[in-house]
Protein backbone atom coordinates (compact mmCIF):
# COMPACT_ATOMS: atom_id res chain seq x y z
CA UNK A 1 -43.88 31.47 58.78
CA UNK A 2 -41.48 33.70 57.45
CA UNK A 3 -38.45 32.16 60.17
CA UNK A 4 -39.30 29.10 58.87
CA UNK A 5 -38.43 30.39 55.34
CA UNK A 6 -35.34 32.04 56.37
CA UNK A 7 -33.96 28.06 58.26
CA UNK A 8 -34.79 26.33 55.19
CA UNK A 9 -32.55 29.24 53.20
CA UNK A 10 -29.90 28.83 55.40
CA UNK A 11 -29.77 25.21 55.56
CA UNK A 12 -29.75 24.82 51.96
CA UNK A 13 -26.75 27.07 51.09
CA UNK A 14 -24.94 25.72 54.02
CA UNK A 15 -25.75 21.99 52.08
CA UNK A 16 -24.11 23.95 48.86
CA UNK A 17 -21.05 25.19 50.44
CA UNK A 18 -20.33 21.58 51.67
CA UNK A 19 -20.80 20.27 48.85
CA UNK A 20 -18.96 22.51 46.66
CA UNK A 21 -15.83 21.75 48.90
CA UNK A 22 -16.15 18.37 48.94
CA UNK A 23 -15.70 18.55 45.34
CA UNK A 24 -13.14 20.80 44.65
CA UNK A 25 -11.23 18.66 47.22
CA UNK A 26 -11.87 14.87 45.12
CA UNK A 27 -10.93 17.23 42.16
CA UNK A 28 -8.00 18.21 43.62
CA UNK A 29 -7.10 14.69 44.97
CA UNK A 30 -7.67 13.14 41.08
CA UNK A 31 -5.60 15.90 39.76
CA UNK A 32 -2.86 14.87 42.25
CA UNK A 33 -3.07 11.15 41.17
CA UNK A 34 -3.42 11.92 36.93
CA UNK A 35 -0.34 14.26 36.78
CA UNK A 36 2.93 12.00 35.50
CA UNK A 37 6.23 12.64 36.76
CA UNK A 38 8.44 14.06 34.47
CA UNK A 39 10.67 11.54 32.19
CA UNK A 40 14.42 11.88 32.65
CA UNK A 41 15.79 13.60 29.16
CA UNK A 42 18.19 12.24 26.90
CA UNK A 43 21.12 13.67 26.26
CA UNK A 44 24.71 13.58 25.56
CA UNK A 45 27.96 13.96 27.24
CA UNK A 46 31.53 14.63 26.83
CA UNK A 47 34.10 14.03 29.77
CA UNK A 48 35.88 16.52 30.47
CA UNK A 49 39.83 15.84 30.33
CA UNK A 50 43.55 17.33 30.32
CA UNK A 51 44.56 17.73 26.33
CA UNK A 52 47.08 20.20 24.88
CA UNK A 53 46.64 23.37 23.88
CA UNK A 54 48.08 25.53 21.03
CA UNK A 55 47.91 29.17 21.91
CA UNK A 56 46.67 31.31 18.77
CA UNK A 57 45.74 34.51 17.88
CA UNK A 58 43.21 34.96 14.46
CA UNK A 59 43.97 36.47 11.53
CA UNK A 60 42.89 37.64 7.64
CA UNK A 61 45.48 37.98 4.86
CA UNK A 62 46.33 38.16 0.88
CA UNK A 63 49.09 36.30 -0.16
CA UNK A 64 51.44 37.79 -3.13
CA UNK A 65 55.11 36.53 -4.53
CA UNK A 66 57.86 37.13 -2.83
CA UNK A 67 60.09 37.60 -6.20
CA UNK A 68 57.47 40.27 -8.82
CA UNK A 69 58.28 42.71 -11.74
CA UNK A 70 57.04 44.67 -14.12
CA UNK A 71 59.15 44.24 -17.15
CA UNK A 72 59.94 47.57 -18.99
CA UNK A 73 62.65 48.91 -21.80
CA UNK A 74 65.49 51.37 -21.08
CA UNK A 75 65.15 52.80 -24.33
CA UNK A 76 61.95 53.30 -26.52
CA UNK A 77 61.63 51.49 -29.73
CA UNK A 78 59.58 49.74 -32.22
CA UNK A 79 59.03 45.96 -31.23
CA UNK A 80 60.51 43.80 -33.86
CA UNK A 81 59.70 40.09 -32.27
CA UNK A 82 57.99 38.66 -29.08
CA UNK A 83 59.44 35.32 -28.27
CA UNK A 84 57.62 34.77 -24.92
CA UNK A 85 53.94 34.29 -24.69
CA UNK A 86 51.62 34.66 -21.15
CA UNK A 87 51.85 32.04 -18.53
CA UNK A 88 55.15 30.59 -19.91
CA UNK A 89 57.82 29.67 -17.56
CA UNK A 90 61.14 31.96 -18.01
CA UNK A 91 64.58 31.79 -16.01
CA UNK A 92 66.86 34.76 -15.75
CA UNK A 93 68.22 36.25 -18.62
CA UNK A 94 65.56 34.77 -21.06
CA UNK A 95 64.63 36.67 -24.16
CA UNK A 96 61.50 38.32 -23.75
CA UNK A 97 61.34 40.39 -26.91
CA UNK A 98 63.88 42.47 -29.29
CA UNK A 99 63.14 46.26 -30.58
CA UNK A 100 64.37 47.43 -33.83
CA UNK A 101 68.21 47.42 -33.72
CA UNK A 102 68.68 49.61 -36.90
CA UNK A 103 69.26 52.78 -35.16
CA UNK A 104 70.87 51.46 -32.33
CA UNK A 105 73.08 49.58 -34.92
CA UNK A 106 74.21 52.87 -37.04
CA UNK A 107 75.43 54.59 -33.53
CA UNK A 108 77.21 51.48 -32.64
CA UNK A 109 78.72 51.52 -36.10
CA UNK A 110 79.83 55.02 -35.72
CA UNK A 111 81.08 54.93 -32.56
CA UNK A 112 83.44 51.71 -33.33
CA UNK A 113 85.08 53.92 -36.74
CA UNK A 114 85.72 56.64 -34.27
CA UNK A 115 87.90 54.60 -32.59
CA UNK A 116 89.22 53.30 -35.18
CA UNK A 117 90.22 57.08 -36.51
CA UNK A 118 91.44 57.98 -32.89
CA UNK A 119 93.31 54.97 -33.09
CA UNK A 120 95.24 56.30 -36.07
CA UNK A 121 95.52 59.49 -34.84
CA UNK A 122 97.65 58.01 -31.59
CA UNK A 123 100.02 56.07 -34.27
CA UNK A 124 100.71 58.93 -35.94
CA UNK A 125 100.89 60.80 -33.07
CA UNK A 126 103.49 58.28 -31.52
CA UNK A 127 105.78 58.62 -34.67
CA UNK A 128 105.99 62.40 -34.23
CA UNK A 129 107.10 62.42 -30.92
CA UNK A 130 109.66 59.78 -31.64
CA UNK A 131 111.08 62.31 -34.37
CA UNK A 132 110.46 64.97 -32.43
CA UNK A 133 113.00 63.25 -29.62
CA UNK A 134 115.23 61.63 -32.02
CA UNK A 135 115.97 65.43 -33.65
CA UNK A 136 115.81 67.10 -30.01
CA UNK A 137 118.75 64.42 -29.40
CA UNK A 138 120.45 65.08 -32.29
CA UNK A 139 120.49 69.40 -32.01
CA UNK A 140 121.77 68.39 -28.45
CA UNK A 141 124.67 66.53 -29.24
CA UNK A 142 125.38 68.95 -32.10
CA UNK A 143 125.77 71.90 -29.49
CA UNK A 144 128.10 69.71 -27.71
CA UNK A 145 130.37 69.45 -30.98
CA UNK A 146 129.68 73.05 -30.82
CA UNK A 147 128.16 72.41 -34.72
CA UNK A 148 124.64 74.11 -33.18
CA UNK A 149 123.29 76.92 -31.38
CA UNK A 150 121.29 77.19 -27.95
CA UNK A 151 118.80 78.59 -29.81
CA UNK A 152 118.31 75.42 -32.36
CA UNK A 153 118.16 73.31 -29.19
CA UNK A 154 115.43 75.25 -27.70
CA UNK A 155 113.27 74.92 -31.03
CA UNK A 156 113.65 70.99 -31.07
CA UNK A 157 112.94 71.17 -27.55
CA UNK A 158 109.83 73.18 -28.25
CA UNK A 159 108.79 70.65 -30.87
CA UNK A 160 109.66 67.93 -28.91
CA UNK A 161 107.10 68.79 -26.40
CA UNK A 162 104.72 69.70 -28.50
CA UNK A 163 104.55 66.06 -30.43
CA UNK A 164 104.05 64.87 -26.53
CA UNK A 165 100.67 66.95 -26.41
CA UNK A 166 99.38 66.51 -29.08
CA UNK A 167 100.18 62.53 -28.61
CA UNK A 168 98.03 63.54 -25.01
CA UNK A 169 95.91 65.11 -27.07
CA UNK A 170 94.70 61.94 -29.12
CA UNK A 171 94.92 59.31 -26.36
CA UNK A 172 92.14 61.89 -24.46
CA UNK A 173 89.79 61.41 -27.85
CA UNK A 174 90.72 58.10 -27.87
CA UNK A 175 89.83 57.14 -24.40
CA UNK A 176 86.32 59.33 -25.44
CA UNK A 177 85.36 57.07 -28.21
CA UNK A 178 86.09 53.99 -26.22
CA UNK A 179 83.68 54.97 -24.04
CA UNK A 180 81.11 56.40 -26.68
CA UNK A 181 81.97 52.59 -28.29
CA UNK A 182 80.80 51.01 -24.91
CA UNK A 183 78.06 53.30 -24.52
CA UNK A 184 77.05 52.43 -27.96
CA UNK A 185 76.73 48.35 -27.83
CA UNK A 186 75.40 48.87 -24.03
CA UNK A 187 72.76 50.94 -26.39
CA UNK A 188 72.70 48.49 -28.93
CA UNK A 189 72.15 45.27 -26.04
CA UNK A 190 69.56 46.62 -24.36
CA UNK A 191 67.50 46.14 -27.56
CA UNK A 192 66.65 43.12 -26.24
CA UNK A 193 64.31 42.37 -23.28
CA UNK A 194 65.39 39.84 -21.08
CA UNK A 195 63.89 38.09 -18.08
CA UNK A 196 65.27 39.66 -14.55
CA UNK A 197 64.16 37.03 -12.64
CA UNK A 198 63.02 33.06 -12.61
CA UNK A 199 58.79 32.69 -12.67
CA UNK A 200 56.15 32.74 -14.99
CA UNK A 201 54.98 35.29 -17.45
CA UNK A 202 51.62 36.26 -15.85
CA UNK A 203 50.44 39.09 -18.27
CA UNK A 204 51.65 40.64 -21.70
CA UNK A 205 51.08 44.26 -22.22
CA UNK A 206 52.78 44.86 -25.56
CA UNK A 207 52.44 43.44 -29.02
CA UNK A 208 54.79 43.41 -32.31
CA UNK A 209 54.92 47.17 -33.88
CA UNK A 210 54.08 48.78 -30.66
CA UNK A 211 56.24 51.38 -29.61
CA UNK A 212 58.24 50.29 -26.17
CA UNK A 213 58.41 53.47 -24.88
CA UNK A 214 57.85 54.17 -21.33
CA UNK A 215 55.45 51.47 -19.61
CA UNK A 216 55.38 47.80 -18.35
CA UNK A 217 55.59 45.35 -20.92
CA UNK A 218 55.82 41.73 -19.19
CA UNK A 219 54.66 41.07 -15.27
CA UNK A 220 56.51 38.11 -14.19
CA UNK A 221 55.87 36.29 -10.62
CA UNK A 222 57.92 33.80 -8.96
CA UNK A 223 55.14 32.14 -6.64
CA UNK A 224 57.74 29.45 -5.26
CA UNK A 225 58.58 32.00 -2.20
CA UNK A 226 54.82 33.88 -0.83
CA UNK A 227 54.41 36.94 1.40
CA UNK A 228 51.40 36.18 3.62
CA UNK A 229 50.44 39.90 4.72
CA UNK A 230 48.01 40.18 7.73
CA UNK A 231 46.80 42.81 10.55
CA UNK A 232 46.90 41.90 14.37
CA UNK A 233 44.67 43.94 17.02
CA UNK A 234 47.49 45.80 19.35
CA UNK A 235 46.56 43.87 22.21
CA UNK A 236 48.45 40.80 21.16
CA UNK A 237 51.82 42.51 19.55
CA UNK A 238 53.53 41.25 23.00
CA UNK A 239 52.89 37.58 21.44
CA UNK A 240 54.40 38.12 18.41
CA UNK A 241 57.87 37.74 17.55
CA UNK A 242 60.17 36.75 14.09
CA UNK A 243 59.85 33.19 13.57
CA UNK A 244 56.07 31.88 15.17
CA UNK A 245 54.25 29.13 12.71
CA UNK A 246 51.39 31.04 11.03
CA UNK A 247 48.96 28.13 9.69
CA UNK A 248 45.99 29.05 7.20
CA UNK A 249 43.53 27.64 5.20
CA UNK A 250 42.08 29.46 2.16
CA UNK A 251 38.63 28.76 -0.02
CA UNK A 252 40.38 27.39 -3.03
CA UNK A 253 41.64 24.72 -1.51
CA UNK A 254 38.75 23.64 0.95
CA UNK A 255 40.12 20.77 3.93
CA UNK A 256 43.68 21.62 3.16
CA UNK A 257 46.13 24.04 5.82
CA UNK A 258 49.18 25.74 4.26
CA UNK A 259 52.11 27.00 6.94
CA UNK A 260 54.39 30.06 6.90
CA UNK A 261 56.90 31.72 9.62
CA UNK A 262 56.67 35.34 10.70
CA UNK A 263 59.06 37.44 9.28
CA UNK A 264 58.10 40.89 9.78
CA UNK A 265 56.31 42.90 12.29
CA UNK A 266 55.80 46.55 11.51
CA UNK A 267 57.21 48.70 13.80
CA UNK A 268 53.94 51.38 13.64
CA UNK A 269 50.39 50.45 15.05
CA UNK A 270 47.82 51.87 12.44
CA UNK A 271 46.35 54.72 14.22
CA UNK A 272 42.77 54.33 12.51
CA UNK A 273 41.87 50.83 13.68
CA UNK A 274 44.80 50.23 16.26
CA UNK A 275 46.13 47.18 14.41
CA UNK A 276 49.88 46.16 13.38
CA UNK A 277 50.70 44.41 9.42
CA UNK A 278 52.74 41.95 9.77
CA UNK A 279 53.92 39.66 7.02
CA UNK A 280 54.89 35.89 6.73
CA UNK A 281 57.07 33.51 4.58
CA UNK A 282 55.38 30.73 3.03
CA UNK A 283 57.29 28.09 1.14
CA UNK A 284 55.34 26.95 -2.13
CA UNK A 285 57.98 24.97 -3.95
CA UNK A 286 54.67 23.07 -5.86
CA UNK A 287 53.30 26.46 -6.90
CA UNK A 288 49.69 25.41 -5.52
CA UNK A 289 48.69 28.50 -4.04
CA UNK A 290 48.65 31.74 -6.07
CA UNK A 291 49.15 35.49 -5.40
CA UNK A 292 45.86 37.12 -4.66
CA UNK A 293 44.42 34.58 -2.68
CA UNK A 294 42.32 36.26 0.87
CA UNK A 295 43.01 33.38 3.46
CA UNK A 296 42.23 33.13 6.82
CA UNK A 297 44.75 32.09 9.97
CA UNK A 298 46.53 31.69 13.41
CA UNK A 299 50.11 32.75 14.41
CA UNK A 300 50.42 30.12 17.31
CA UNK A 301 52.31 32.05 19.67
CA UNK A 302 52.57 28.92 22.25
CA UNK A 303 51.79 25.89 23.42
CA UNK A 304 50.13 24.51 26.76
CA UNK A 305 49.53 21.24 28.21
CA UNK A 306 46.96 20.09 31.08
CA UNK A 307 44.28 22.40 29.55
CA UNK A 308 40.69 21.07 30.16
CA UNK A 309 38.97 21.30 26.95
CA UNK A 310 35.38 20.90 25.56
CA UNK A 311 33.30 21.60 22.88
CA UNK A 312 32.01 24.83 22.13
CA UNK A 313 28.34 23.97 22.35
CA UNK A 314 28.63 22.73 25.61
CA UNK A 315 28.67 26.78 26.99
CA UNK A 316 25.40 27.72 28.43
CA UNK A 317 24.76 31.63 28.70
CA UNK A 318 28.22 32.79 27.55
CA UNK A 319 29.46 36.37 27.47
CA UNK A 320 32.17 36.21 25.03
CA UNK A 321 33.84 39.71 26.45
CA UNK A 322 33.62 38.77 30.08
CA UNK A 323 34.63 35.17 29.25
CA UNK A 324 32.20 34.11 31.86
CA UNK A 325 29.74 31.03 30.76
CA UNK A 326 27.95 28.06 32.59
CA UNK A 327 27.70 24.05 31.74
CA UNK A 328 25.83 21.58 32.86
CA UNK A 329 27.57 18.30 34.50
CA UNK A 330 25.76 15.04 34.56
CA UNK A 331 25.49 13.82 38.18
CA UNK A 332 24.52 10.76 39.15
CA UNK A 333 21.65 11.12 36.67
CA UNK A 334 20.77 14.52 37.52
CA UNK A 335 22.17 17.95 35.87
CA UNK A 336 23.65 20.17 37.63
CA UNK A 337 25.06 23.79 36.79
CA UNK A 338 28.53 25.13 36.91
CA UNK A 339 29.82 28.52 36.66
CA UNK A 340 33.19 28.23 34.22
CA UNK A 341 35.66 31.23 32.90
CA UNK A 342 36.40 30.61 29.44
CA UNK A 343 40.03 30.67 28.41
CA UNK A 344 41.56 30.43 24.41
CA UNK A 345 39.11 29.39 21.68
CA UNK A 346 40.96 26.24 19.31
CA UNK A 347 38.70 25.79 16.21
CA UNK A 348 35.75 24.01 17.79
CA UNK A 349 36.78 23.33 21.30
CA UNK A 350 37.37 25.74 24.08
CA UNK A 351 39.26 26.21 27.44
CA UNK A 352 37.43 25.85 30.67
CA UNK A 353 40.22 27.82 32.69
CA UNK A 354 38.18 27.37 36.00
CA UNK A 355 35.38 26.10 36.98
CA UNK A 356 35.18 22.61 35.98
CA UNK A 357 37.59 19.59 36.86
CA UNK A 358 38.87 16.61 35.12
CA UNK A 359 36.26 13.88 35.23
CA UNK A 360 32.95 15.97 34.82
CA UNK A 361 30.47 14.62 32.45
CA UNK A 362 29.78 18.26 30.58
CA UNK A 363 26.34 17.79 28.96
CA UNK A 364 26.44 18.99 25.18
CA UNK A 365 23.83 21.73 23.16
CA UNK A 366 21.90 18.43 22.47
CA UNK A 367 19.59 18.66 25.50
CA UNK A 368 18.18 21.90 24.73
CA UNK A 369 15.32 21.36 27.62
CA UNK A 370 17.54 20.78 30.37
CA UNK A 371 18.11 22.73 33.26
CA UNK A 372 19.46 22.70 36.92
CA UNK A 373 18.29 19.77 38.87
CA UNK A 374 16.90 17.60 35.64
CA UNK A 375 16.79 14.20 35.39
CA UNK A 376 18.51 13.47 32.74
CA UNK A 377 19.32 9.56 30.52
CA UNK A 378 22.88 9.93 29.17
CA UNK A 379 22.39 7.91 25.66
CA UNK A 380 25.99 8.75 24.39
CA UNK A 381 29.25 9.84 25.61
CA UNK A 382 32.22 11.52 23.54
């Protein structure tokens, strides 16, 4: 009885195993048959293609005037009259302001009636020595006649040369109040502030009774002629050189780019960040840009043709230091990866220097689930 029980056991789980198999293999089968096959994606493509390249290297700066200057007065005074007002346009020798002349104006007085007495004093000093010679002449041809003694000739001698020192004498004081005289309306001119230089009156620092004494009174800029003044990393002073096209662009002026030349190079790397200032020309004969302004450039330092460039959202996996990176090429429907070396940067494009060829389709950022072997649709191409 009990084999009997232990056959029908046995039969029965063998009936369950074959069973269970059976279906796990219709499962599998109907799983086989449900599963789609994965759509091509859509994405787009650029072809890759020969285009020139401008060789650049980045850069931050401040513009300021070429031509700036604090206005100040030789002499200290009280201001009598301001005849310029701020952001006015002067030219060279303008008035700015005048100080009170009255002091200025007794010394020059003075100074012109000491001349005048000196002047005097040489006249009169002139018509003694005449005498003086006329009587030496006269004792002289007296001792001839024998009618006067050596002695009498020496005294109008004597006298004689002393009218010639004292005539000395005076044309000395004279030539020292001349030069008091210039001193004095020199003095007396520099009473009033002029403008040094053409430009504009940007700030006014003084006002009518002040006292001139001693500081800045006018700032005037001449923002026809700017200094563009930037730092380069060290690595790329061998590119640089008098003369290279620096083009910017600056917030103020959003879509527009300004050019300058290089003009200077500093001769000393900065020893705390390795860097070297150099500083650019930039023609503004409109006066559109201003002194101050924080802009942001590229000294081009060369140009290149046959250069394969693409956008920059085309890179896959790109190590900026290394310069290594990876796109993906539409083939024949189906991506495939490339290993590329990245070369110069322009803007929004960048330089496959090996690695990819003329003619490939480079898929862009747009097909952000694609990957090696893909299918892929290609629904635009730049």
């Amino acid at each position: 009885m009990r084999r009997k029980k232990t056959v029908v056991v046995v039969v029965l789980a063998g009936i369950a195993i074959l069973g269970f198999m059976l279906f796990k293999n219709r499962a599998t089968e109907a799983g086989s048959e449900v599963a789609p096959e994965k759509p091509p994606v859509a994405v787009e493509a650029v072809t890759a293609a020969f285009d020139d390249l401008a060789d650049t290297v980045d850069v931050v700066g401040t513009l300021s005037p070429k031509s700036q200057t604090s206005v100040m007065a030789e002499y200290g005074g009280i201001v009598r009259k301001i005849h310029v007002s701020e952001w006015v346009r002067v030219k060279k020798g303008d008035v700015l302001l005048t100080l009170d002349t009255r002091e200025p104006q007794a010394m020059l007085d003075k100074a012109k009636a000491a001349v005048g007495m000196e002047k005097a004093n040489l006249l009169q000093a002139k018509v003694a020595m005449e005498r003086a010679e006329r009587e030496y002449n006269r004792v002289v041809q007296l001792k001839l006649s024998g009618l006067a003694t050596s002695q009498s000739v020496d005294e109008a001698g004597t006298e004689k040369d002393a009218a010639m020192a004292r005539k000395a004498s005076v044309e000395a004081r004279l030539a020292t109040a001349q030069q008091d005289l210039a001193q004095a309306k020199l003095r007396f001119a520099k009473n009033t502030i002029t403008s040094p230089i053409d430009g504009v009156v940007a700030e006014r620092k003084i006002n009518e009774g002040d006292l001139a004494s001693d500081r800045a009174l006018f700032t005037i800029v001449d923002n026809r002629l700017l200094d563009l003044t930037a730092t380069v990393p060290s690595r790329f002073i061998r590119f640089l050189k008098p003369g290279l096209e620096l083009r910017f662009t600056t917030d103020a002026f959003p879509g527009q780019t300004f050019a300058g030349k290089l003009k200077y190079i500093n001769p000393v790397v900065n020893a705390q960040d390795r860097s070297v200032k150099v500083i650019a020309e930039v023609p503004n004969p409109g006066e559109t840009l201003k002194g101050g302004l924080f802009v942001k450039g590229k000294i081009v330092t060369g140009h290149r043709g046959h250069v394969i460039l693409v956008p920059r959202n085309a890179l896959v996996n790109w190590d900026m230091e290394t310069g290594k990176a990876e796109i993906l090429v539409a083939d024949s429907g189906v991506a495939r990866r490339k290993n590329v070396t990245v070369g110069a940067i322009q803007e929004d494009r960048v330089e496959l220097a090996s690695g990819a060829t003329p003619g490939d389709r480079v898929i862009l950022r747009g097909g952000y689930n694609v990957k090696d072997g893909d299918k892929i649709k290609t629904n635009g191409e730049k």
